[in-house]
PDB file of N, CA and C in Angstrom:
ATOM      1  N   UNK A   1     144.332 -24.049-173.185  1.00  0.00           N
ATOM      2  CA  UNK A   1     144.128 -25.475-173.050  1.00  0.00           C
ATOM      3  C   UNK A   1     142.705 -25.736-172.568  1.00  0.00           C
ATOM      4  N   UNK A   2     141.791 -27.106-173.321  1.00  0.00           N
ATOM      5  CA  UNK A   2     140.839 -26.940-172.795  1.00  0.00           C
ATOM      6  C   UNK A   2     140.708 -28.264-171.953  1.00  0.00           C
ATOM      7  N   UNK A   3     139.669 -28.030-171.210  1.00  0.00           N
ATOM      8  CA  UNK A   3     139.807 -29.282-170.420  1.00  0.00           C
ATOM      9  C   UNK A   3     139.054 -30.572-171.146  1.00  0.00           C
ATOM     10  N   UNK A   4     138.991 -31.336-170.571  1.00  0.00           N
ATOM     11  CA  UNK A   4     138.160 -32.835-171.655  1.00  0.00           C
ATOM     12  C   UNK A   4     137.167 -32.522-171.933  1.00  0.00           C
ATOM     13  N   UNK A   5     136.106 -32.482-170.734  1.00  0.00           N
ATOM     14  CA  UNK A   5     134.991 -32.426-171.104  1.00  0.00           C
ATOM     15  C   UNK A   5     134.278 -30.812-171.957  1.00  0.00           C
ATOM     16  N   UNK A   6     135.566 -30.014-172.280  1.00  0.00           N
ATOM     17  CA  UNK A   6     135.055 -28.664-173.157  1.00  0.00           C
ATOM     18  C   UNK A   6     135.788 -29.194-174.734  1.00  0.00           C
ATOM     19  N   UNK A   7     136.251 -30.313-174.467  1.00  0.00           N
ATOM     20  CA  UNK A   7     136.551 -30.392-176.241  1.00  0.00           C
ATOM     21  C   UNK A   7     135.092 -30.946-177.076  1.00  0.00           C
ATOM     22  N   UNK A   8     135.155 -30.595-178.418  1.00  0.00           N
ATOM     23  CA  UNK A   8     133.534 -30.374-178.966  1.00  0.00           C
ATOM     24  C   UNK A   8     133.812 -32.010-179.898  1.00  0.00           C
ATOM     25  N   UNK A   9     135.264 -32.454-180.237  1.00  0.00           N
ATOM     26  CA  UNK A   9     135.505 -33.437-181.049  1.00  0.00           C
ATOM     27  C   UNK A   9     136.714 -33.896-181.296  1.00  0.00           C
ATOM     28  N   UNK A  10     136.876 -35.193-181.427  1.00  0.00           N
ATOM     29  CA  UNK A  10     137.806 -35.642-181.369  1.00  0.00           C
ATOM     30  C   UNK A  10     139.121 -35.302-181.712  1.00  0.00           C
ATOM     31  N   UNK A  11     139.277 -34.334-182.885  1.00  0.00           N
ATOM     32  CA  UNK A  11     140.724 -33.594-182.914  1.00  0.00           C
ATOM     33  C   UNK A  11     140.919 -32.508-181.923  1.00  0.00           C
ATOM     34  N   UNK A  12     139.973 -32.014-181.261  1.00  0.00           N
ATOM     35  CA  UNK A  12     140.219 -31.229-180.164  1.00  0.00           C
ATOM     36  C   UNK A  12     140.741 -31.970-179.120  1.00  0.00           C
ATOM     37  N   UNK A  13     140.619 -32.930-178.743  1.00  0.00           N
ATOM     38  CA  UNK A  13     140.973 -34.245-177.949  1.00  0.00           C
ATOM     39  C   UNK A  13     142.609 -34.337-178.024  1.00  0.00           C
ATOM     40  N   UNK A  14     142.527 -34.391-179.345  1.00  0.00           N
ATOM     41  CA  UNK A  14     144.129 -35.315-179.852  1.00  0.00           C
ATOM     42  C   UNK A  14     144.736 -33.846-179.959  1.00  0.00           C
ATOM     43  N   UNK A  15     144.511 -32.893-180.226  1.00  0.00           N
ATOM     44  CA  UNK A  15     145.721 -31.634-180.437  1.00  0.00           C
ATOM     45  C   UNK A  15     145.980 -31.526-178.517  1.00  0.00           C
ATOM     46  N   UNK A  16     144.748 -31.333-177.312  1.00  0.00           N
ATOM     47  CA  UNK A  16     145.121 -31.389-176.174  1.00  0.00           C
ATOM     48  C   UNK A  16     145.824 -32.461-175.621  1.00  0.00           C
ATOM     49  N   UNK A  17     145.653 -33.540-175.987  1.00  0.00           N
ATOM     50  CA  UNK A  17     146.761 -34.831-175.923  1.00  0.00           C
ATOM     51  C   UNK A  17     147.929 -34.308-176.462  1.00  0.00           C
ATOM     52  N   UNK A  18     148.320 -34.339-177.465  1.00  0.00           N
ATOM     53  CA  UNK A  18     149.760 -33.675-178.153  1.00  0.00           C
ATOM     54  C   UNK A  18     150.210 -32.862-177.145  1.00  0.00           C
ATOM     55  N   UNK A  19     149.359 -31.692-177.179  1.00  0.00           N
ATOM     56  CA  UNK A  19     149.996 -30.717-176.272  1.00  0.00           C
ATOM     57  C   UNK A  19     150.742 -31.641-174.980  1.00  0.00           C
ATOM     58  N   UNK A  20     149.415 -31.877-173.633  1.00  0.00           N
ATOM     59  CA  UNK A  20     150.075 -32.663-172.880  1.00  0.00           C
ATOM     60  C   UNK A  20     151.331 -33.859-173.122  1.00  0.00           C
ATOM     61  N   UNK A  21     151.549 -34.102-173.921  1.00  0.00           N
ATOM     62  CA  UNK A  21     152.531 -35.299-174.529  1.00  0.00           C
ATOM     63  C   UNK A  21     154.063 -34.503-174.355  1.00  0.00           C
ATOM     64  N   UNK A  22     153.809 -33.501-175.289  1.00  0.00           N
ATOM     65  CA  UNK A  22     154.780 -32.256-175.810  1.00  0.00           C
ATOM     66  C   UNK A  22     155.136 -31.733-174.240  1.00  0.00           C
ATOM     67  N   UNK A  23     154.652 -31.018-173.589  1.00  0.00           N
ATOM     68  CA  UNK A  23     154.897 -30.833-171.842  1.00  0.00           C
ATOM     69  C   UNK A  23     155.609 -31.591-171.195  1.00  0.00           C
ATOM     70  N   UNK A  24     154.999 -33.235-170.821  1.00  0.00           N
ATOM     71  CA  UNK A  24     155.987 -34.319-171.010  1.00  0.00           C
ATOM     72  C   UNK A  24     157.444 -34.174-170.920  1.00  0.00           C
ATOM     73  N   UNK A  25     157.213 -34.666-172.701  1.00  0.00           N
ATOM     74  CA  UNK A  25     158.642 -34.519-172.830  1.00  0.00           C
ATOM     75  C   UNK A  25     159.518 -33.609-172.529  1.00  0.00           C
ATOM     76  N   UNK A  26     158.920 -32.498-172.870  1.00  0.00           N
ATOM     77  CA  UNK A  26     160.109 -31.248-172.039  1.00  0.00           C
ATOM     78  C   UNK A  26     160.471 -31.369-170.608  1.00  0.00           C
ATOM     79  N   UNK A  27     159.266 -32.004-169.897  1.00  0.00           N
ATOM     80  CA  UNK A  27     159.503 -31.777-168.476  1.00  0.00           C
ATOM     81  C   UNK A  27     160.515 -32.735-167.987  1.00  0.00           C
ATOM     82  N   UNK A  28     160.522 -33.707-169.036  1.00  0.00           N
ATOM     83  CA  UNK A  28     161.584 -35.018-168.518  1.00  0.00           C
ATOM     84  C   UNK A  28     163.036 -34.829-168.725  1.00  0.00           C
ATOM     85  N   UNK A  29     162.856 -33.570-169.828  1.00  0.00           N
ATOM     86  CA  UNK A  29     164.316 -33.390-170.336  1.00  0.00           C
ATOM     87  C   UNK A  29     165.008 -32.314-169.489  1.00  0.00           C
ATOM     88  N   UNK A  30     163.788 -31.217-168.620  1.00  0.00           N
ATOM     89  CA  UNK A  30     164.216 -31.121-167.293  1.00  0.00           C
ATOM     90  C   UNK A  30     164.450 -31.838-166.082  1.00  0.00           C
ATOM     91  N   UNK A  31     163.918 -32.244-166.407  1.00  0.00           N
ATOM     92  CA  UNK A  31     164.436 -33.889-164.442  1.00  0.00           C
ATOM     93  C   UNK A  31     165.730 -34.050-165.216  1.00  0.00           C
ATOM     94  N   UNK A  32     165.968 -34.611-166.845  1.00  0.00           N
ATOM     95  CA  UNK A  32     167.568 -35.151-167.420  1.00  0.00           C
ATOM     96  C   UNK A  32     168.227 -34.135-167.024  1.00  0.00           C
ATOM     97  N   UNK A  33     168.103 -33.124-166.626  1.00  0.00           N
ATOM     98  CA  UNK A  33     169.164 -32.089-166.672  1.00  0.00           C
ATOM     99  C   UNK A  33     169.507 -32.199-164.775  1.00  0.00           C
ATOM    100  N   UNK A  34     168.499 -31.955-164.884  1.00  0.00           N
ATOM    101  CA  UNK A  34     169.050 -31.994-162.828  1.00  0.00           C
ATOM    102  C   UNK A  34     169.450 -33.609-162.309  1.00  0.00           C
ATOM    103  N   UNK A  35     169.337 -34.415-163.297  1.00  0.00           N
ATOM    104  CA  UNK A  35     170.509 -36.069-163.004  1.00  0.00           C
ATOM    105  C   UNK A  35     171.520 -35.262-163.535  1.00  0.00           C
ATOM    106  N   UNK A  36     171.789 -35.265-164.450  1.00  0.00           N
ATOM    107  CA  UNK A  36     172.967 -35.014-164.920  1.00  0.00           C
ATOM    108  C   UNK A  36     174.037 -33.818-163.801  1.00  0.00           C
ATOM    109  N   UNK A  37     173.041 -32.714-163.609  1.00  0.00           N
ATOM    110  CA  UNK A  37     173.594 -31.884-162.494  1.00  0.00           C
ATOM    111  C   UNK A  37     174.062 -32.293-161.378  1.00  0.00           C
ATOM    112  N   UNK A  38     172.957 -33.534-161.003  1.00  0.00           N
ATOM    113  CA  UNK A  38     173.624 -33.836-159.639  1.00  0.00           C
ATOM    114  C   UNK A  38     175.006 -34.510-159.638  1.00  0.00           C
ATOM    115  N   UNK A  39     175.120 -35.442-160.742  1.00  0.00           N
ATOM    116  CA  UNK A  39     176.828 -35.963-161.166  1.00  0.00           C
ATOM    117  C   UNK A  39     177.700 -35.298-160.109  1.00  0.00           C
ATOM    118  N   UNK A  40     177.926 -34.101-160.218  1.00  0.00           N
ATOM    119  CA  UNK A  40     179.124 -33.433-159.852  1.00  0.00           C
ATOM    120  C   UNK A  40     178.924 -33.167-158.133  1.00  0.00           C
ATOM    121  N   UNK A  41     178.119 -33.963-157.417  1.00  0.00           N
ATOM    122  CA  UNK A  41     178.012 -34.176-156.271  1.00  0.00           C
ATOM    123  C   UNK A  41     178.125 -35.539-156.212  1.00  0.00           C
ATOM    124  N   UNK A  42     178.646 -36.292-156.821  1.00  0.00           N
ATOM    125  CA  UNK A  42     178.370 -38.086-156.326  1.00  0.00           C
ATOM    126  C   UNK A  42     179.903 -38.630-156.166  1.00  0.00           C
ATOM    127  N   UNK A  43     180.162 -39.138-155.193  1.00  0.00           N
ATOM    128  CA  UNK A  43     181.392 -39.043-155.161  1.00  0.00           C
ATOM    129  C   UNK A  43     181.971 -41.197-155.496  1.00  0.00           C
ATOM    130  N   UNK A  44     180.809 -41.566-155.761  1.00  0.00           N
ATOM    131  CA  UNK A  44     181.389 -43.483-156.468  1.00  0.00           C
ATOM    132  C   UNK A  44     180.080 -43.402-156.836  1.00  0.00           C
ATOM    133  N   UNK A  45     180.377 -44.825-157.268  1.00  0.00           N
ATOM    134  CA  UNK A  45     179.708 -45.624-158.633  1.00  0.00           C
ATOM    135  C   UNK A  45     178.059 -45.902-157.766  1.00  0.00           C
ATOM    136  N   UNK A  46     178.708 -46.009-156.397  1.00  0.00           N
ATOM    137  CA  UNK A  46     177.284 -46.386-155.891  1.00  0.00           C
ATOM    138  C   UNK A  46     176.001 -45.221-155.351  1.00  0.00           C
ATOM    139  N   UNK A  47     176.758 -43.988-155.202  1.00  0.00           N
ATOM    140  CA  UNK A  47     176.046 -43.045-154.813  1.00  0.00           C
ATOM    141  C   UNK A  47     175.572 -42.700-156.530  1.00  0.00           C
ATOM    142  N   UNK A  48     176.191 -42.988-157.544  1.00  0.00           N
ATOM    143  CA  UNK A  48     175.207 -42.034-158.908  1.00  0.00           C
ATOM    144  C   UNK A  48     174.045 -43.589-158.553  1.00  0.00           C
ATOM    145  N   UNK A  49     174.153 -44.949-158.537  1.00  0.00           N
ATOM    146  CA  UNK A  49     172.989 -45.415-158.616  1.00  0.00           C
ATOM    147  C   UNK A  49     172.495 -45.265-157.036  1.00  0.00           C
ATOM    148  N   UNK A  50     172.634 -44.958-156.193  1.00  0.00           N
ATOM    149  CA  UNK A  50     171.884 -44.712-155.342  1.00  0.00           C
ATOM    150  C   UNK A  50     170.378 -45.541-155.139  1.00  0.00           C
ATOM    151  N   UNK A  51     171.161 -46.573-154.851  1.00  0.00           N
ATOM    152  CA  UNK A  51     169.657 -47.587-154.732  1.00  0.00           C
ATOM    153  C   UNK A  51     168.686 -47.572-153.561  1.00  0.00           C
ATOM    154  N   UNK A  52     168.810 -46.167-152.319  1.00  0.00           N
ATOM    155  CA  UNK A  52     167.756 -46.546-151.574  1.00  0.00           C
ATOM    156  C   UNK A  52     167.098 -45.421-151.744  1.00  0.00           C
ATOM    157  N   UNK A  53     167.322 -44.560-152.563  1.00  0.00           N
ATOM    158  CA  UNK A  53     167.066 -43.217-153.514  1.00  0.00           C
ATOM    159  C   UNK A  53     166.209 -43.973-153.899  1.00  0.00           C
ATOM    160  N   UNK A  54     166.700 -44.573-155.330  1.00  0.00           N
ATOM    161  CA  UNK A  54     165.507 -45.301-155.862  1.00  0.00           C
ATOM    162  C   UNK A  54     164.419 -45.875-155.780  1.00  0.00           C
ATOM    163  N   UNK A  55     164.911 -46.960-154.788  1.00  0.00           N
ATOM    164  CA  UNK A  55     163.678 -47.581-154.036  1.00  0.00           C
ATOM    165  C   UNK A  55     162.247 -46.378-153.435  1.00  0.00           C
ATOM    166  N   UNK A  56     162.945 -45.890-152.835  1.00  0.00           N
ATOM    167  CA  UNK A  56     162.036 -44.628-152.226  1.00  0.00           C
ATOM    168  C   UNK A  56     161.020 -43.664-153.076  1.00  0.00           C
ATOM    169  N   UNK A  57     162.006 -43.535-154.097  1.00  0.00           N
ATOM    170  CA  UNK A  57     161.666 -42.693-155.235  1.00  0.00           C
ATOM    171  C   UNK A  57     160.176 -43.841-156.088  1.00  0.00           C
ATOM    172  N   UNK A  58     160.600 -44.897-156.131  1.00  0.00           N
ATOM    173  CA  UNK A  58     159.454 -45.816-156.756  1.00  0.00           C
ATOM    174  C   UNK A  58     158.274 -45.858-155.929  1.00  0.00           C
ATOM    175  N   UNK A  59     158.517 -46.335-154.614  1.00  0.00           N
ATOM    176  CA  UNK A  59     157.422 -45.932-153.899  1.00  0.00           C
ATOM    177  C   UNK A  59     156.505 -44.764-153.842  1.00  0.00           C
ATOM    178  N   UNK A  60     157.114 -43.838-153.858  1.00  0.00           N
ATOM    179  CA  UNK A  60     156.721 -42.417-153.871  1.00  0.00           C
ATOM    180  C   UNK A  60     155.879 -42.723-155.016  1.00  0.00           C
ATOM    181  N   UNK A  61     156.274 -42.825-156.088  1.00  0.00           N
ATOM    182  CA  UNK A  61     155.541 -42.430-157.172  1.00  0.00           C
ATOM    183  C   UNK A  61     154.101 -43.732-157.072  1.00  0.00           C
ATOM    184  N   UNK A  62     154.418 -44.390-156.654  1.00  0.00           N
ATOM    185  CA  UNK A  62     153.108 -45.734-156.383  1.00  0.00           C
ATOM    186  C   UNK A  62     151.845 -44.394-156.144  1.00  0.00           C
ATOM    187  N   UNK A  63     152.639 -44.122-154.620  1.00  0.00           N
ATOM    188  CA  UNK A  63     151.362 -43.257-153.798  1.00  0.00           C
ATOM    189  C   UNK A  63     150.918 -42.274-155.041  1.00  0.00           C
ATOM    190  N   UNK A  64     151.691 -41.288-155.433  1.00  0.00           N
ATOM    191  CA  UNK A  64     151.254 -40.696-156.384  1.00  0.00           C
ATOM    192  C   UNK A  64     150.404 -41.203-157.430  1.00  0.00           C
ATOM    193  N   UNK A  65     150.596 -41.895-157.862  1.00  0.00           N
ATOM    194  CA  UNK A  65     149.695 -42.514-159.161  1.00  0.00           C
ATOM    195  C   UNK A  65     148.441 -42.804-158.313  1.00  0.00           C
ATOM    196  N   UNK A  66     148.637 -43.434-157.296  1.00  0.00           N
ATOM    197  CA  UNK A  66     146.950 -43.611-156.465  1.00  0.00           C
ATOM    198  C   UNK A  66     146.100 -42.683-156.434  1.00  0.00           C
ATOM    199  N   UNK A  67     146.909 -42.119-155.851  1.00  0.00           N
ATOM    200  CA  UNK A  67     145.925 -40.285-155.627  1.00  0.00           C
ATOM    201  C   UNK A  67     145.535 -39.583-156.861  1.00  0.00           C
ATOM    202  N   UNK A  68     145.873 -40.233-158.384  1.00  0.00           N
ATOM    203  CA  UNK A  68     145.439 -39.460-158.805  1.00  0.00           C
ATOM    204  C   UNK A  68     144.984 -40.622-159.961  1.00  0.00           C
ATOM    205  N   UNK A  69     144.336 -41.576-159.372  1.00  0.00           N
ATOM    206  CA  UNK A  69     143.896 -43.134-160.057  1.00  0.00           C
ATOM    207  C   UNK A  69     144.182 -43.670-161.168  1.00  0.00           C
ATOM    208  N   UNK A  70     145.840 -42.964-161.196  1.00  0.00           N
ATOM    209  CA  UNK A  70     146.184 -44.524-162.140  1.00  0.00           C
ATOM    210  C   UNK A  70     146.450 -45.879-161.165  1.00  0.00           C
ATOM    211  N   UNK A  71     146.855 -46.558-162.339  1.00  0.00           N
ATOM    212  CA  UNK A  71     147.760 -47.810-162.083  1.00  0.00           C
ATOM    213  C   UNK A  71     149.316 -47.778-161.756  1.00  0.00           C
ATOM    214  N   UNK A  72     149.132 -47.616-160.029  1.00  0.00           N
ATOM    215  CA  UNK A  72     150.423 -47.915-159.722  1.00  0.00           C
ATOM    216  C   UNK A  72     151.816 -48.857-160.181  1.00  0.00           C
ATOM    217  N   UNK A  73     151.337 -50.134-160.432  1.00  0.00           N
ATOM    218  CA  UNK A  73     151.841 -50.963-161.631  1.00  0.00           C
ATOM    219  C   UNK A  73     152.738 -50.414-162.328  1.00  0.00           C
ATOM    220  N   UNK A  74     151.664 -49.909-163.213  1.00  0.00           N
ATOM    221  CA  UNK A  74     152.606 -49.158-165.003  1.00  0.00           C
ATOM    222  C   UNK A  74     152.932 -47.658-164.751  1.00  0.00           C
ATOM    223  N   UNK A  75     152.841 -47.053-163.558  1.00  0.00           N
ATOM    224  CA  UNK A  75     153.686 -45.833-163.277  1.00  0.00           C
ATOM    225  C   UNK A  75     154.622 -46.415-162.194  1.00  0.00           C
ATOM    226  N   UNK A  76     155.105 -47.291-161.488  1.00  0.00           N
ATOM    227  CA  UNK A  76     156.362 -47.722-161.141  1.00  0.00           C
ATOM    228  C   UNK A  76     157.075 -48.234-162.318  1.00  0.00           C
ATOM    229  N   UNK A  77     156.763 -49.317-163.626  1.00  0.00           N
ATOM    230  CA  UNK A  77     157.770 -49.574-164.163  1.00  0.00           C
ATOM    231  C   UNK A  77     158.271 -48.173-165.508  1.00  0.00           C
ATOM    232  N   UNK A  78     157.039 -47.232-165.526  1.00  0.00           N
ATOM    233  CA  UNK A  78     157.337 -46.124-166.346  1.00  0.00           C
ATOM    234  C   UNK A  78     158.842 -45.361-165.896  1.00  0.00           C
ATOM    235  N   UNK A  79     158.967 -45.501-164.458  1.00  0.00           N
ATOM    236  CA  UNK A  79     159.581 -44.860-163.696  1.00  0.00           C
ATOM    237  C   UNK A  79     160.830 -45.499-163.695  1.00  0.00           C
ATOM    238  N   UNK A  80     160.679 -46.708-163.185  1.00  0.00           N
ATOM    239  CA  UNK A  80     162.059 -47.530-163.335  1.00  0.00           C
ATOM    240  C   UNK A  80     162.434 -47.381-164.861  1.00  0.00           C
ATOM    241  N   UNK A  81     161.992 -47.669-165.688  1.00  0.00           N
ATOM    242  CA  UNK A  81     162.476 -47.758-167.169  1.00  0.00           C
ATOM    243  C   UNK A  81     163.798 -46.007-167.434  1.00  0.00           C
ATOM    244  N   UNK A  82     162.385 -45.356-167.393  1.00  0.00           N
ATOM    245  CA  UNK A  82     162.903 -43.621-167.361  1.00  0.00           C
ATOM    246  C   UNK A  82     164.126 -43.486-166.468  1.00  0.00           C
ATOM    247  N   UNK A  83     164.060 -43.564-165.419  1.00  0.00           N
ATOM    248  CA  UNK A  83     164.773 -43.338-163.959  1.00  0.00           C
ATOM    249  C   UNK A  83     166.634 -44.234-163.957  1.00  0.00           C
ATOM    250  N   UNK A  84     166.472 -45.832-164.749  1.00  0.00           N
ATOM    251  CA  UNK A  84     167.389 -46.595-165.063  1.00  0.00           C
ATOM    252  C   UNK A  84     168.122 -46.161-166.152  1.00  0.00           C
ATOM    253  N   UNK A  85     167.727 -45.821-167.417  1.00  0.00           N
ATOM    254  CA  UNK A  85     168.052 -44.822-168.642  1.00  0.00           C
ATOM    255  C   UNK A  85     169.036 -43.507-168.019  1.00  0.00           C
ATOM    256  N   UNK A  86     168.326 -42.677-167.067  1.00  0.00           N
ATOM    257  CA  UNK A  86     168.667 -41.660-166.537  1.00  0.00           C
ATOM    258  C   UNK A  86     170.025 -42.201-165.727  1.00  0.00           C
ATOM    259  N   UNK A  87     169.956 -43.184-164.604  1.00  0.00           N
ATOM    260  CA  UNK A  87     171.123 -44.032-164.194  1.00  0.00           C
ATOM    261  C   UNK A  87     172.607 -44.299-165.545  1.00  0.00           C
ATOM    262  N   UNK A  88     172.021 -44.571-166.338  1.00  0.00           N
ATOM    263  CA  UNK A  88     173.125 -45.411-167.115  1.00  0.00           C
ATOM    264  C   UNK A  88     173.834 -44.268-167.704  1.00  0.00           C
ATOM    265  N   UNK A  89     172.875 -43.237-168.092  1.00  0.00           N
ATOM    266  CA  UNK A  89     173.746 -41.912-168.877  1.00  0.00           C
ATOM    267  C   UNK A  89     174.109 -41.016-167.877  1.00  0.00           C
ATOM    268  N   UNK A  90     173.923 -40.873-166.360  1.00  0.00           N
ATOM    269  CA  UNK A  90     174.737 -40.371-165.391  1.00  0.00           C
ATOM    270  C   UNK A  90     176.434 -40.835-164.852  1.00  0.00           C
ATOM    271  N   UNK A  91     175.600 -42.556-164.728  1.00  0.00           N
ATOM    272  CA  UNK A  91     176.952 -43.282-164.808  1.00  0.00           C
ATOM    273  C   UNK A  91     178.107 -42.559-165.852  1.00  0.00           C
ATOM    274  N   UNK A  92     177.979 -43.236-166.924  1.00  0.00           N
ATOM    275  CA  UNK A  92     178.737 -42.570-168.390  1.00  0.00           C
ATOM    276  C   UNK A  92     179.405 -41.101-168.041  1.00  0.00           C
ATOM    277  N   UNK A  93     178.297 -40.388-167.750  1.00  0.00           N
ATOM    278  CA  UNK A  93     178.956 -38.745-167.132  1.00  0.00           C
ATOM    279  C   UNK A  93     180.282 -38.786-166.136  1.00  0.00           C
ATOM    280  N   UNK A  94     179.870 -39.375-164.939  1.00  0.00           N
ATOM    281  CA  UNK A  94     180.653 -39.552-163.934  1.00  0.00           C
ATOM    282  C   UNK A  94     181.776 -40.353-164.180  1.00  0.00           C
ATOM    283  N   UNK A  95     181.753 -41.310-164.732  1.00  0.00           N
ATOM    284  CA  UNK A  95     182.960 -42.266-165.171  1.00  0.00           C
ATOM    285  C   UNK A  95     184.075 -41.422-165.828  1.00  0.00           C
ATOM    286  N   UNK A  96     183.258 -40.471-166.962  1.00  0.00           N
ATOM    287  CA  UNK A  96     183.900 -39.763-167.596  1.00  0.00           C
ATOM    288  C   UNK A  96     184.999 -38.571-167.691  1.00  0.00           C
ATOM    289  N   UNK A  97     184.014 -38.092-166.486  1.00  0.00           N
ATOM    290  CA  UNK A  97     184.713 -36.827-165.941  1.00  0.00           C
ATOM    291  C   UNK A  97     185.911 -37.476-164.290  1.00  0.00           C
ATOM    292  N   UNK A  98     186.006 -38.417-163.959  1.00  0.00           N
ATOM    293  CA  UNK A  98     186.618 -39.018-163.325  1.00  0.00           C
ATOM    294  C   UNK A  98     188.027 -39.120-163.458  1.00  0.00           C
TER     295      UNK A  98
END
């Protein structure tokens, strides 16, 4: 992988974008796996949404995005979007196996 400023032109750019993109997604489909894991520790409807989890968890990620200068903004609602998705198909799990 090269870093930005060693790419020579713009498809070197966009194949290291891809890559990072591609990482991403895998990495999210690991966090999906450890929601889903945790299911079988939640014992009601209110512990899978766990709203002061959440809350906390959004914050957290604020600070994070600072420190590393994004826009806190659009990495809290990236998070809520992702994180709520992740909620609704845990729910579904838990209901299920209930």
């Amino acid at each position: 992988m090269k870093l930005p400023d060693e790419c020579n032109n713009i498809q070197e750019i966009r194949t290291e974008i891809d890559y990072l993109d591609r990482e991403l997604i895998k990495t999210i489909g690991t966090r999906f796996a450890y929601v889903k894991a945790a299911t079988k520790f939640k014992t009601d409807e209110t512990s899978v949404k766990a709203p002061e989890r959440f809350k906390a968890m959004l914050e957290q990620r604020r600070v994070w995005a600072v420190e590393e200068g994004l826009n806190p903004e659009i990495i809290e609602q990236l998070y809520r979007d992702l994180v709520n998705y992740f909620i609704d198909e845990e729910l579904k799990d838990w209901q299920r196996d209930r």
